[in-house]
N, C-alpha and C. Protein backbone atom coordinates (compact mmCIF):
# COMPACT_ATOMS: atom_id res chain seq x y z
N UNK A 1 20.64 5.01 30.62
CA UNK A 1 19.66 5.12 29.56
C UNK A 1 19.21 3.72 29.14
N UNK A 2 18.10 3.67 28.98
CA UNK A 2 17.22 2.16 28.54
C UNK A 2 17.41 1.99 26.98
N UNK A 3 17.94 0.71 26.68
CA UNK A 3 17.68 -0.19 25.28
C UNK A 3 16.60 -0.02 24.93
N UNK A 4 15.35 0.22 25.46
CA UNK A 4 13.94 -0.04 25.16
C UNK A 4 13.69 1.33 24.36
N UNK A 5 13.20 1.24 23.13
CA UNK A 5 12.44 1.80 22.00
C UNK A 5 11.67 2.84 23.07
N UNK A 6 11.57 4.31 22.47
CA UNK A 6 10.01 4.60 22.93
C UNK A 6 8.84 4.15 22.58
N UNK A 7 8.13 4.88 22.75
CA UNK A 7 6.57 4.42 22.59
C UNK A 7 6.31 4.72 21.01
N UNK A 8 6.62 6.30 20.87
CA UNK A 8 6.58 6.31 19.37
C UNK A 8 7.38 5.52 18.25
N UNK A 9 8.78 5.03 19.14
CA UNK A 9 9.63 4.04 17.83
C UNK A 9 8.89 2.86 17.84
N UNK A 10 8.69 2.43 18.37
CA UNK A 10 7.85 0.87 18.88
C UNK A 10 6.35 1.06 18.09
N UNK A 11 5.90 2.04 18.21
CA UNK A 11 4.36 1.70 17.53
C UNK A 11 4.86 2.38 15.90
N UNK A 12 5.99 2.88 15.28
CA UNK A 12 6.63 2.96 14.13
C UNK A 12 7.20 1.96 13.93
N UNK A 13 7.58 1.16 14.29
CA UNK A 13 7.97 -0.62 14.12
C UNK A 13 7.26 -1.40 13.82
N UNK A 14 6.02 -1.43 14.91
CA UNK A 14 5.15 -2.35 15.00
C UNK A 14 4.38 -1.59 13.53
N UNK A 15 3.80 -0.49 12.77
CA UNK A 15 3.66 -0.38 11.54
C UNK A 15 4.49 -0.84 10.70
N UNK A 16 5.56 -0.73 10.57
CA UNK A 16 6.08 -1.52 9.66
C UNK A 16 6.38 -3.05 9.23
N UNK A 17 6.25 -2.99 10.61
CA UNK A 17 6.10 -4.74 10.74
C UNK A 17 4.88 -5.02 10.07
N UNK A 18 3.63 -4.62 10.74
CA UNK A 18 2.52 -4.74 10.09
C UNK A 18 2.58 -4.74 8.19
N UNK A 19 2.84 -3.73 7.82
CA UNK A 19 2.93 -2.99 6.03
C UNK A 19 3.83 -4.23 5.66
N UNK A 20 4.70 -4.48 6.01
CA UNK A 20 5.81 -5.08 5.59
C UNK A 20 5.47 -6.65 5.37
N UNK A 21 4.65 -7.17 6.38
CA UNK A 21 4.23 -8.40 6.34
C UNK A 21 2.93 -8.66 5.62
N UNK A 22 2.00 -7.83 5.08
CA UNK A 22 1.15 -7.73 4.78
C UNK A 22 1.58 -7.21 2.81
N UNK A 23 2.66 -6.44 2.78
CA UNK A 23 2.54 -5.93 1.36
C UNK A 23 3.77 -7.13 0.57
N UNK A 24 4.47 -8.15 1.44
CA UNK A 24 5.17 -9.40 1.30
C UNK A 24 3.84 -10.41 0.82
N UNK A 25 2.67 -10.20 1.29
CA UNK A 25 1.75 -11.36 1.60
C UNK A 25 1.11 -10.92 -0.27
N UNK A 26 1.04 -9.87 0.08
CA UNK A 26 0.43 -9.41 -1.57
C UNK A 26 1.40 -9.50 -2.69
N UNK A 27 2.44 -9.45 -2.25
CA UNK A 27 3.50 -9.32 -3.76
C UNK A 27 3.01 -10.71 -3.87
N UNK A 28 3.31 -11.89 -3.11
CA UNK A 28 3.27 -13.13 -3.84
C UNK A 28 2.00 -13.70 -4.47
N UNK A 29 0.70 -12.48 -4.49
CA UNK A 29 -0.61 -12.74 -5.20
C UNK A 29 0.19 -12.52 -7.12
N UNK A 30 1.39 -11.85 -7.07
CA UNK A 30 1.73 -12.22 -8.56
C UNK A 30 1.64 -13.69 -8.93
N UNK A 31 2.07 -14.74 -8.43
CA UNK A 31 2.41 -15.77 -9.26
C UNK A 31 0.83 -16.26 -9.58
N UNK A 32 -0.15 -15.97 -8.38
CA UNK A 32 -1.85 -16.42 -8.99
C UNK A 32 -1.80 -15.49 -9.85
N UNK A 33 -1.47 -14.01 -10.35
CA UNK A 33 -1.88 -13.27 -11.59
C UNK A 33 -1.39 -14.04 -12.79
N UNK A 34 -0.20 -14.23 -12.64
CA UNK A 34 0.62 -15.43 -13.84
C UNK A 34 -0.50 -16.45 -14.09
N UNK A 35 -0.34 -17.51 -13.00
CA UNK A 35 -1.39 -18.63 -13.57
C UNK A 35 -2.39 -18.49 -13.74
N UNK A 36 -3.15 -17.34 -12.94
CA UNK A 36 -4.76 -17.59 -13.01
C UNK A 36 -4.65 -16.95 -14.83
N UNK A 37 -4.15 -16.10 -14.96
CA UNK A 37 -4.45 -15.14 -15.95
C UNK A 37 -4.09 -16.58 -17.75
N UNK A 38 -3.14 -16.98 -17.31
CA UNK A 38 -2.45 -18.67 -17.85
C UNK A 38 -3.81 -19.25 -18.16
N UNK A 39 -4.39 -19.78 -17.28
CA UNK A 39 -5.30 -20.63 -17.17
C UNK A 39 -6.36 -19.92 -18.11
N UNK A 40 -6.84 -18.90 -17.29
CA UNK A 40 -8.10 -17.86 -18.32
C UNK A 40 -8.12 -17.96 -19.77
N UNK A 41 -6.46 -17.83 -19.89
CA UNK A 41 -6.37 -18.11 -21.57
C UNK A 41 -6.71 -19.03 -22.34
N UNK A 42 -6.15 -20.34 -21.81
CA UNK A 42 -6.18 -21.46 -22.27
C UNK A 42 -7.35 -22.17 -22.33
N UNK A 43 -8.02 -21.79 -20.93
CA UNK A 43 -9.67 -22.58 -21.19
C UNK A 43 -10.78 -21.34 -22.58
N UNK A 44 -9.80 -20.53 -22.48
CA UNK A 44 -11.12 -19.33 -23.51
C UNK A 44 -10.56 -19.93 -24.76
N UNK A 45 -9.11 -19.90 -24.93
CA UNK A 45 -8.50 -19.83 -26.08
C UNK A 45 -8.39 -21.58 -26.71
N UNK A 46 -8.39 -22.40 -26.17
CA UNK A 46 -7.92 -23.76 -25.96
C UNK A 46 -9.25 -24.35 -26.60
N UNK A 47 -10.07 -24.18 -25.35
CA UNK A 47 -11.24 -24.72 -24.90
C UNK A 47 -12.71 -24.65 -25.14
N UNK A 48 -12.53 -23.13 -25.64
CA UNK A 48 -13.90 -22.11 -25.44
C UNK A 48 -14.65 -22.52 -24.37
N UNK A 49 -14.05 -22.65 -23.62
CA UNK A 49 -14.89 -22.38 -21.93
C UNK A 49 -14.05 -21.00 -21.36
N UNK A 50 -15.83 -20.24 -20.82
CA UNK A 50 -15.16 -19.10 -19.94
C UNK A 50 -15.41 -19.13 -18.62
N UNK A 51 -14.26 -18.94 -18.36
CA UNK A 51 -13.76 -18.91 -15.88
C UNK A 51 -13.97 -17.18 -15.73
N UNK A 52 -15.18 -17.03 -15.83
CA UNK A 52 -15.76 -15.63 -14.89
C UNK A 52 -15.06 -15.29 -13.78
N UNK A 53 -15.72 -16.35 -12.86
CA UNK A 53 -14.79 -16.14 -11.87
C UNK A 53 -13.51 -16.46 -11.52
N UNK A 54 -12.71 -17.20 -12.38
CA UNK A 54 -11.50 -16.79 -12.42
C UNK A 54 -10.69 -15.57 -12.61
N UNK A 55 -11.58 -15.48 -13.85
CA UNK A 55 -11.11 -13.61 -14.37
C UNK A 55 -11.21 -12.72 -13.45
N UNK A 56 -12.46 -12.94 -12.81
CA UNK A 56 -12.67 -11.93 -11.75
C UNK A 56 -11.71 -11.89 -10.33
N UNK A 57 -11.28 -13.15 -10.04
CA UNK A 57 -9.93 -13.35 -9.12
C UNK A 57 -9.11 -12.81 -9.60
N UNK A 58 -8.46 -12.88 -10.79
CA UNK A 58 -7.39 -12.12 -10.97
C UNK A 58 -7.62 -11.12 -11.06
N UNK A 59 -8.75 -10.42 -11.29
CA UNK A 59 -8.41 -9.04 -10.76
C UNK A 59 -8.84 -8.43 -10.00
N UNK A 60 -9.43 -9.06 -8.86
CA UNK A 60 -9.68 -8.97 -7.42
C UNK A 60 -7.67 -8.96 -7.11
N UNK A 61 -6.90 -10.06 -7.21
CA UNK A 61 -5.70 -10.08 -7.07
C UNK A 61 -4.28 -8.86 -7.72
N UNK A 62 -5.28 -8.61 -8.35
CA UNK A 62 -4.45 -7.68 -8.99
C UNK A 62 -4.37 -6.31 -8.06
N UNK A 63 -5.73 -6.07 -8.09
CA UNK A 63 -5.74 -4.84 -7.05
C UNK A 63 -5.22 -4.52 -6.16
N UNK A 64 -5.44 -6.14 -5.12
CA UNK A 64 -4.48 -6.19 -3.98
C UNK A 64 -2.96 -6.44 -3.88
N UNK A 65 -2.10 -6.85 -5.27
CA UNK A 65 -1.42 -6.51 -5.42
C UNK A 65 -0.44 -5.08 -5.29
N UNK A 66 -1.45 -4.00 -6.19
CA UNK A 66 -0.75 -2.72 -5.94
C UNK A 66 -1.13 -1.88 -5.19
N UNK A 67 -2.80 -1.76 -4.43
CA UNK A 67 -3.09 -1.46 -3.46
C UNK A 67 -2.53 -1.83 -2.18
N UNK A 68 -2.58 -2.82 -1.93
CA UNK A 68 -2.26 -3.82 -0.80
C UNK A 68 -0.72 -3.49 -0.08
N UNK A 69 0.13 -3.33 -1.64
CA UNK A 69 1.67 -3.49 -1.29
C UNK A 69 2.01 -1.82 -1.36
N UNK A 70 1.28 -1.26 -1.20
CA UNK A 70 1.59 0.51 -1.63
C UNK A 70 2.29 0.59 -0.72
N UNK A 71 2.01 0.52 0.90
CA UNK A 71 2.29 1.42 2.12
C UNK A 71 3.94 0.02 2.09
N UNK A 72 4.12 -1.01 1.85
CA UNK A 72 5.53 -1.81 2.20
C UNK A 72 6.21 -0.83 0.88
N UNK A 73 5.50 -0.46 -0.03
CA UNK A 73 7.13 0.17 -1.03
C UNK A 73 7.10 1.32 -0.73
N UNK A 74 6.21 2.10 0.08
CA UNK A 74 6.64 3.30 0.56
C UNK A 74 7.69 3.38 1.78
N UNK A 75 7.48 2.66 2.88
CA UNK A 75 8.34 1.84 3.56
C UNK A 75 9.60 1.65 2.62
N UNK A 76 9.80 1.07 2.18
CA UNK A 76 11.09 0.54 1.24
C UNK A 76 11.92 2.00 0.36
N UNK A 77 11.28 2.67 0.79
CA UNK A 77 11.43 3.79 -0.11
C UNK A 77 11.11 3.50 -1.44
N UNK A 78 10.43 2.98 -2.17
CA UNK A 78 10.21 2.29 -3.82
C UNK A 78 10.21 3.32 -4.53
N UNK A 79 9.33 4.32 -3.95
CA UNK A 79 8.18 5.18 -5.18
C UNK A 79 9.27 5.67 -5.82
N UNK A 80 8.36 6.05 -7.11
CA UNK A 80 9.06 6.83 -8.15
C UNK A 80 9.09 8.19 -7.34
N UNK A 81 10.64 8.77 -7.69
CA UNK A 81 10.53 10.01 -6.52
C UNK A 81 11.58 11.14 -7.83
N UNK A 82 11.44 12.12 -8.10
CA UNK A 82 12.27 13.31 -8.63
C UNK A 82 12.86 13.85 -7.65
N UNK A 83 14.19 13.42 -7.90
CA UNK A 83 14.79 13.93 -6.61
C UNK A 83 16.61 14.36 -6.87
N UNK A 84 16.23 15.71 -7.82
CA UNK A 84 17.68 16.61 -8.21
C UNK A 84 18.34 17.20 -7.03
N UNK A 85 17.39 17.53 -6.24
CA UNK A 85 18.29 18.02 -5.11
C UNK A 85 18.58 16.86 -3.96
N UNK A 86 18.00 16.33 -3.53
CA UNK A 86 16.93 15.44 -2.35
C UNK A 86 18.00 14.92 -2.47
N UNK A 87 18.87 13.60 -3.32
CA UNK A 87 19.76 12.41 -3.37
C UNK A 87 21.29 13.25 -3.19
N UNK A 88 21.33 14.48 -3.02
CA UNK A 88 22.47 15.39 -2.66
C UNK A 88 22.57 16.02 -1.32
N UNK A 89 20.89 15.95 -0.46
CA UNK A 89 20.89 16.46 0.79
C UNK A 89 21.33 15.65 1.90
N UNK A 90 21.82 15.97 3.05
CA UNK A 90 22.15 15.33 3.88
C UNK A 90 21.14 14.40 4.89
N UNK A 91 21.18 13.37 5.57
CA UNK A 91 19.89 12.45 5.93
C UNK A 91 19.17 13.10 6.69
N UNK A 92 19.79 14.27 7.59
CA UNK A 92 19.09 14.60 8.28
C UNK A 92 18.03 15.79 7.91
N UNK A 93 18.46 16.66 6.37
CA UNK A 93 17.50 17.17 5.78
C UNK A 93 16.81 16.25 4.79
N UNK A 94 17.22 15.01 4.74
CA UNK A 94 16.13 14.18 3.60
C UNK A 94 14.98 13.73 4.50
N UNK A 95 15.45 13.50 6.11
CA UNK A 95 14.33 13.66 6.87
C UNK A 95 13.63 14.48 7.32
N UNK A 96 13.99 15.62 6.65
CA UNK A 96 12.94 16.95 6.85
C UNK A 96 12.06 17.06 5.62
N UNK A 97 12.69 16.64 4.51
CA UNK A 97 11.81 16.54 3.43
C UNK A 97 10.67 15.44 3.71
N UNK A 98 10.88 14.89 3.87
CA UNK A 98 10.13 13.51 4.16
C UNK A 98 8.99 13.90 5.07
N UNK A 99 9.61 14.43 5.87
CA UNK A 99 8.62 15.01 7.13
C UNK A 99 7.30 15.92 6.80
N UNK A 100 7.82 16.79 6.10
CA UNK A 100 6.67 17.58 5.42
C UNK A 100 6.16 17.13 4.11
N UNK A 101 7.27 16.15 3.18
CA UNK A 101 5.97 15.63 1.97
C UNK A 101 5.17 14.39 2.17
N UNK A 102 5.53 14.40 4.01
CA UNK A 102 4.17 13.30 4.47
C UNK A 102 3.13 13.83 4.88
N UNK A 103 3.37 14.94 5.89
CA UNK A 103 2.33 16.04 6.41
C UNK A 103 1.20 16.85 5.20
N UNK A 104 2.38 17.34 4.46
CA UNK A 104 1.54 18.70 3.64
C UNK A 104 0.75 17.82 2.40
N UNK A 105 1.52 16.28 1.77
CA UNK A 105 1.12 15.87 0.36
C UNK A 105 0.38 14.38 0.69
N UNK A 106 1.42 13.12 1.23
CA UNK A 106 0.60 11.89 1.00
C UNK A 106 -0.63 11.87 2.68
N UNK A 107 -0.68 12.18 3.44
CA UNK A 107 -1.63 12.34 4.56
C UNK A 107 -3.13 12.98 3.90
N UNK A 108 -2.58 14.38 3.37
CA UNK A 108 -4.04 14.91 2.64
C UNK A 108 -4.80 14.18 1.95
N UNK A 109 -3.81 13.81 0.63
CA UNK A 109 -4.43 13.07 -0.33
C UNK A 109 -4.69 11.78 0.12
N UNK A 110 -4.15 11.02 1.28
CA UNK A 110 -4.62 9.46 1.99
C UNK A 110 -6.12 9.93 2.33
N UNK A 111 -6.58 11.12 3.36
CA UNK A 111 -7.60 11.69 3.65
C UNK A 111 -8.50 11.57 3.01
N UNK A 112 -8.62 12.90 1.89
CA UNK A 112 -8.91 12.91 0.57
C UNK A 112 -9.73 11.73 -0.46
N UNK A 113 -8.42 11.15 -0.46
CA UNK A 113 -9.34 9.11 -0.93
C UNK A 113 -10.36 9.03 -0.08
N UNK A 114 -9.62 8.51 1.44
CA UNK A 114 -10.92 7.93 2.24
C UNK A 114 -12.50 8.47 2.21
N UNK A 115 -12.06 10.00 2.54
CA UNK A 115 -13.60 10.59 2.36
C UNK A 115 -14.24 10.19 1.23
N UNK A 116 -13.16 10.63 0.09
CA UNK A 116 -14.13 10.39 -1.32
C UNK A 116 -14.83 9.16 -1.61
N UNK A 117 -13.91 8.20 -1.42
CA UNK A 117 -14.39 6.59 -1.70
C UNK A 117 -14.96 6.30 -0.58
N UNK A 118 -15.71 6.53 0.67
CA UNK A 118 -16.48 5.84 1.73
C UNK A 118 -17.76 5.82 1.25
N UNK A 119 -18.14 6.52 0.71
CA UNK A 119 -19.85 6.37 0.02
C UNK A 119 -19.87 5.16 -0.90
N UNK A 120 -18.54 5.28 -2.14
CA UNK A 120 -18.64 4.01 -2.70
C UNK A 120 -18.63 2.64 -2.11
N UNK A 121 -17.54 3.07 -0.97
CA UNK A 121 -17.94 1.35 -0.42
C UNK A 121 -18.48 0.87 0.26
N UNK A 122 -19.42 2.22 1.33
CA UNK A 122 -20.05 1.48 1.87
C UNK A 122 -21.81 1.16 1.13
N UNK A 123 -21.73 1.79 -0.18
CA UNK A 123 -23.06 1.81 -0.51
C UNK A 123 -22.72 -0.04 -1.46
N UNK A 124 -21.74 -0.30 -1.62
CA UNK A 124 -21.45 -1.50 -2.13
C UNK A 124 -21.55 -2.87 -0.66
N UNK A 125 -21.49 -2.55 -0.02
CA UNK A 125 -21.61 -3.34 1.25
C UNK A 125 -22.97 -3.48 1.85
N UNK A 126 -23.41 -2.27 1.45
CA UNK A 126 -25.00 -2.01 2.19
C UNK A 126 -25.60 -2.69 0.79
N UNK A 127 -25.09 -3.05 0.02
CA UNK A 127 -26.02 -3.80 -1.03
C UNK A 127 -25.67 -5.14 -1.44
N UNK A 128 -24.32 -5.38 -0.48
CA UNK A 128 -23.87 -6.80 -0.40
C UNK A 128 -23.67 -6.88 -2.26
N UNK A 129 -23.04 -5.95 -2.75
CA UNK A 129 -22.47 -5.82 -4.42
C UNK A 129 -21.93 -6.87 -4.82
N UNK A 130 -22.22 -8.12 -5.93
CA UNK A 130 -22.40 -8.61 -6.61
C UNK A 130 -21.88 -8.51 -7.98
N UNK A 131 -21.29 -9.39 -8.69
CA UNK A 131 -20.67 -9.10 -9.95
C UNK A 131 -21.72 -9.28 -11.19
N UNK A 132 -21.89 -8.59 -12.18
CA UNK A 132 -23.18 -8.16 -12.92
C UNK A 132 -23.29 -9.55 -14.07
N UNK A 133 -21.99 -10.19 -14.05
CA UNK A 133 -21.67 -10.92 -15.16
C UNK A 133 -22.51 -12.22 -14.26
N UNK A 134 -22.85 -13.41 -15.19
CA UNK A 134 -23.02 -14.86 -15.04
C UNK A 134 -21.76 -15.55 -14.86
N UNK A 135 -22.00 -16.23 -13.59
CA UNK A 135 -20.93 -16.60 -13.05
C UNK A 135 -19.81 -16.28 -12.70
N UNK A 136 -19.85 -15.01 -12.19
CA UNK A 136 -18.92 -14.39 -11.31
C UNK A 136 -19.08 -14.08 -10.17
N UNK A 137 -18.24 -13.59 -9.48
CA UNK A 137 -17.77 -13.36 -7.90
C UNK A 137 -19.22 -12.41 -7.24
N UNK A 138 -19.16 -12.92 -6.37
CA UNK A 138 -20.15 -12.25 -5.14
C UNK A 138 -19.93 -11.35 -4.09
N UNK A 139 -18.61 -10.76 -4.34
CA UNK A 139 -17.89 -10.06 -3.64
C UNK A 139 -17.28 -8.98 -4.00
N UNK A 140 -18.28 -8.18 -4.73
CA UNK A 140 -17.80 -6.78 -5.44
C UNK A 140 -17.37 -5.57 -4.07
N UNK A 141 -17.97 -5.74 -3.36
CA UNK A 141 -17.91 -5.01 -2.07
C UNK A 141 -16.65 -4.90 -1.39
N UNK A 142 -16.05 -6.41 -1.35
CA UNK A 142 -14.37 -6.99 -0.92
C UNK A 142 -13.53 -6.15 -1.91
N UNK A 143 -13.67 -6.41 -2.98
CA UNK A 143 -13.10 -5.77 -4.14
C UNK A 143 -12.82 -4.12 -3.31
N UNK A 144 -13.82 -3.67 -3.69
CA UNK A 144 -14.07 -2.26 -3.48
C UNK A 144 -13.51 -1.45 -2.52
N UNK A 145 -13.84 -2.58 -1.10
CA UNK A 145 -12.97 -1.79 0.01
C UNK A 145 -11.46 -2.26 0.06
N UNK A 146 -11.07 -2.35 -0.89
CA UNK A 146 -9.36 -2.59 -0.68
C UNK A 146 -8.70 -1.14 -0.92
N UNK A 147 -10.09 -0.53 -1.51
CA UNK A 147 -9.42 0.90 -1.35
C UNK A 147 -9.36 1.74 -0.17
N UNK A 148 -10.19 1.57 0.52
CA UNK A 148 -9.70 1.76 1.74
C UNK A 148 -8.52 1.01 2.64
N UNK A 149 -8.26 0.06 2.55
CA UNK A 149 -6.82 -0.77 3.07
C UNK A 149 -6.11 -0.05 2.26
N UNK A 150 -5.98 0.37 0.97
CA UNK A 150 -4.76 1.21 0.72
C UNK A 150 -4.77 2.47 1.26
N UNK A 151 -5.67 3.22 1.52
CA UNK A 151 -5.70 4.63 2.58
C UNK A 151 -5.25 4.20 4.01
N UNK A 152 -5.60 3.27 4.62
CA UNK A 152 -5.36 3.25 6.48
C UNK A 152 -4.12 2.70 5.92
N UNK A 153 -3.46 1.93 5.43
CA UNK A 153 -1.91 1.50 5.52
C UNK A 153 -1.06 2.15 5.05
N UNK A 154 -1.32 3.56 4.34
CA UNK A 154 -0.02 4.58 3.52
C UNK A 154 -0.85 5.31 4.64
N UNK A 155 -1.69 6.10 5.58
CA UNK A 155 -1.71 6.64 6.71
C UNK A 155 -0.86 6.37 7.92
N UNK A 156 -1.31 4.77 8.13
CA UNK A 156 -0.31 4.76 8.94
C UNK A 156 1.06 4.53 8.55
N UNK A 157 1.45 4.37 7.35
CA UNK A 157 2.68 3.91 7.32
C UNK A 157 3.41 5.75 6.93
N UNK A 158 2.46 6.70 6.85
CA UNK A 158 2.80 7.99 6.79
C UNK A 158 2.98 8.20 8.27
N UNK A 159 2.30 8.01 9.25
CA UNK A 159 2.82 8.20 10.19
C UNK A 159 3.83 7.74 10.71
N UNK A 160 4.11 6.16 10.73
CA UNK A 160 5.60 5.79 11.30
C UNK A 160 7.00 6.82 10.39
N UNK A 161 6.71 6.99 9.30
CA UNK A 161 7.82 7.77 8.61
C UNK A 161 7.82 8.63 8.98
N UNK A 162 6.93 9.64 9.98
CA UNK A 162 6.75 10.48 9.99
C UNK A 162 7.65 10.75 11.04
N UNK A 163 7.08 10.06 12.47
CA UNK A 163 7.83 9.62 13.80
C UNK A 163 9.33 9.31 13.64
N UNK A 164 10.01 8.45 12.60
CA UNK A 164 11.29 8.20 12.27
C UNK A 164 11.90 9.73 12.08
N UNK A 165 10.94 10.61 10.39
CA UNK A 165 11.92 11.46 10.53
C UNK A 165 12.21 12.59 11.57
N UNK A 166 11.06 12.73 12.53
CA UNK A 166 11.16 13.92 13.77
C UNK A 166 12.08 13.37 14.77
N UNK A 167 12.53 12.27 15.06
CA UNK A 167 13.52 11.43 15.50
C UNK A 167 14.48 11.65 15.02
N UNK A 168 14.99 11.96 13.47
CA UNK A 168 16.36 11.91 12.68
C UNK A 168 16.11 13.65 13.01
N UNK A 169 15.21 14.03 12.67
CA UNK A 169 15.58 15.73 12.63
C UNK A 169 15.79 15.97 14.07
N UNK A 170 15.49 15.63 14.67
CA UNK A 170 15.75 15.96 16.35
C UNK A 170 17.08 15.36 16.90
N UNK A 171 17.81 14.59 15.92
CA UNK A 171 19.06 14.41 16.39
C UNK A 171 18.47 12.77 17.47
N UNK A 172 17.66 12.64 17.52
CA UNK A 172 17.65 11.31 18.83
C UNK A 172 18.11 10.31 17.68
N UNK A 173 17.45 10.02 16.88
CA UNK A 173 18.02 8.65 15.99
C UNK A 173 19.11 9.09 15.19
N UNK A 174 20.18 8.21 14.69
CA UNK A 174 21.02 8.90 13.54
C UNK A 174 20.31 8.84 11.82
N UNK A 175 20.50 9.72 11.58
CA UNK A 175 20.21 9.85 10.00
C UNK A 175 20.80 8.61 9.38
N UNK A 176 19.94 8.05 8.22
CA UNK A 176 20.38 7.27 7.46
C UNK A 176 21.33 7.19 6.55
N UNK A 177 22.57 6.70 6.57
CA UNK A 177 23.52 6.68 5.52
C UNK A 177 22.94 7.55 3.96
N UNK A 178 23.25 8.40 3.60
CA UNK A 178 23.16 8.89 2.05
C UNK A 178 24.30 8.59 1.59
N UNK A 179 23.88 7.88 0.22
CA UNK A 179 23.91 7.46 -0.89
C UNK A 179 24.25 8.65 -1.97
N UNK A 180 25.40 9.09 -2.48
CA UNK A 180 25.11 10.07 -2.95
C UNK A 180 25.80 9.37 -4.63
N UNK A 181 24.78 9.96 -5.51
CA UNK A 181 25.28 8.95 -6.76
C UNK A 181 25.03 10.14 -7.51
C-alpha cells in the first residue's frame, strides 16, 4: 500500500492549506484595525483633520478580517456550534454529522449568498464603484466582492470537510480523538 494521499485527501489538504494560509494572512489585518482605527481618532479627535480614506481602510480591513478568515475557523473547528449531543458522539458519528450539516446547511446557504450577492458585485465592478464620500477609496467594488471570497472559501473548505468526513465514516481515515467534557 502507498504513503501517497489520494487524490481526494491531497486536493482536501491542498484546501486547507490554501484557507489556512490565507485566513492567518487576514487575522493579522487586526493589528492595522488597532492602529488605523488609533490613528482615525487622534487626527479627528487631536487634530480635527479627517483620514476618509483611512476610515475607509479599516473597514475595507475589517471585512476581510471576518470574511476572509471564515473558511480557516471553520477548518479549526471555531464556530459557535450547540452541541448537547454532538461533544458525546463518537468521531466517527461526529463525522457523519459534519457530513450532512455541510451537504444539507453550509453548501446551500454558501450557494444561496453567491447567487444572491453576484448582481451586487458585479453591478459594482461594471461601474468601477467608488466611495460617495470626499476623499475616499476608489475601490468600493474590492470591498464588495470579498463577499464572494467568503462564499468560494467556506465552499471549498465545505468540501475538503466534507471528503475528510466520508473518509472517517468509511473507516479509511481514523476518526479524530473525542474530547468528551
Amino acid at each position: 500500500m502507498s504513503d501517497k494521499p489520494s487524490l481526494p485527501l491531497a486536493l482536501a489538504s491542498l484546501i486547507d492549506s490554501l484557507n489556512a494560509n490565507f485566513g492567518k494572512a487576514c487575522a493579522w489585518l487586526t493589528l492595522f484595525l488597532v492602529l488605523g482605527t488609533a490613528i482615525v481618532v487622534v487626527l479627528r479627535y487631536g487634530f480635527g483633520i479627517g483620514a476618509t480614506a483611512l476610515q475607509e481602510s479599516v473597514l475595507y480591513a475589517h471585512a476581510l478580517v471576518f470574511m476572509g478568515a471564515a473558511s480557516w475557523v471553520l477548518q479549526r473547528n471555531g464556530h459557535v456550534r450547540v452541541d448537547i449531543f454532538y461533544q458525546k458522539f463518537s468521531g466517527r458519528r461526529q463525522a457523519l454529522v459534519d457530513l450532512f450539516g455541510t451537504l444539507l446547511f453550509l453548501l446551500p446557504v454558501c450557494l444561496f449568498l453567491g447567487w444572491a450577492s453576484w448582481d451586487y458585485v458585479s453591478n459594482s465592478w461594471a461601474t468601477r464603484e467608488a466611495s460617495s464620500e470626499s476623499g475616499g477609496l476608489h475601490f468600493v467594488y474590492l470591498q464588495k466582492s470579498i463577499i464572494l471570497v467568503l462564499v468560494v472559501s467556506l465552499v471549498l473548505q465545505g468540501l475538503s470537510n466534507a471528503i475528510k468526513a466520508l473518509y472517517v465514516v468509511s473507516g479509511r481515515l481514523p476518526a479524530p480523538e473525542v474530547k468528551h467534557g
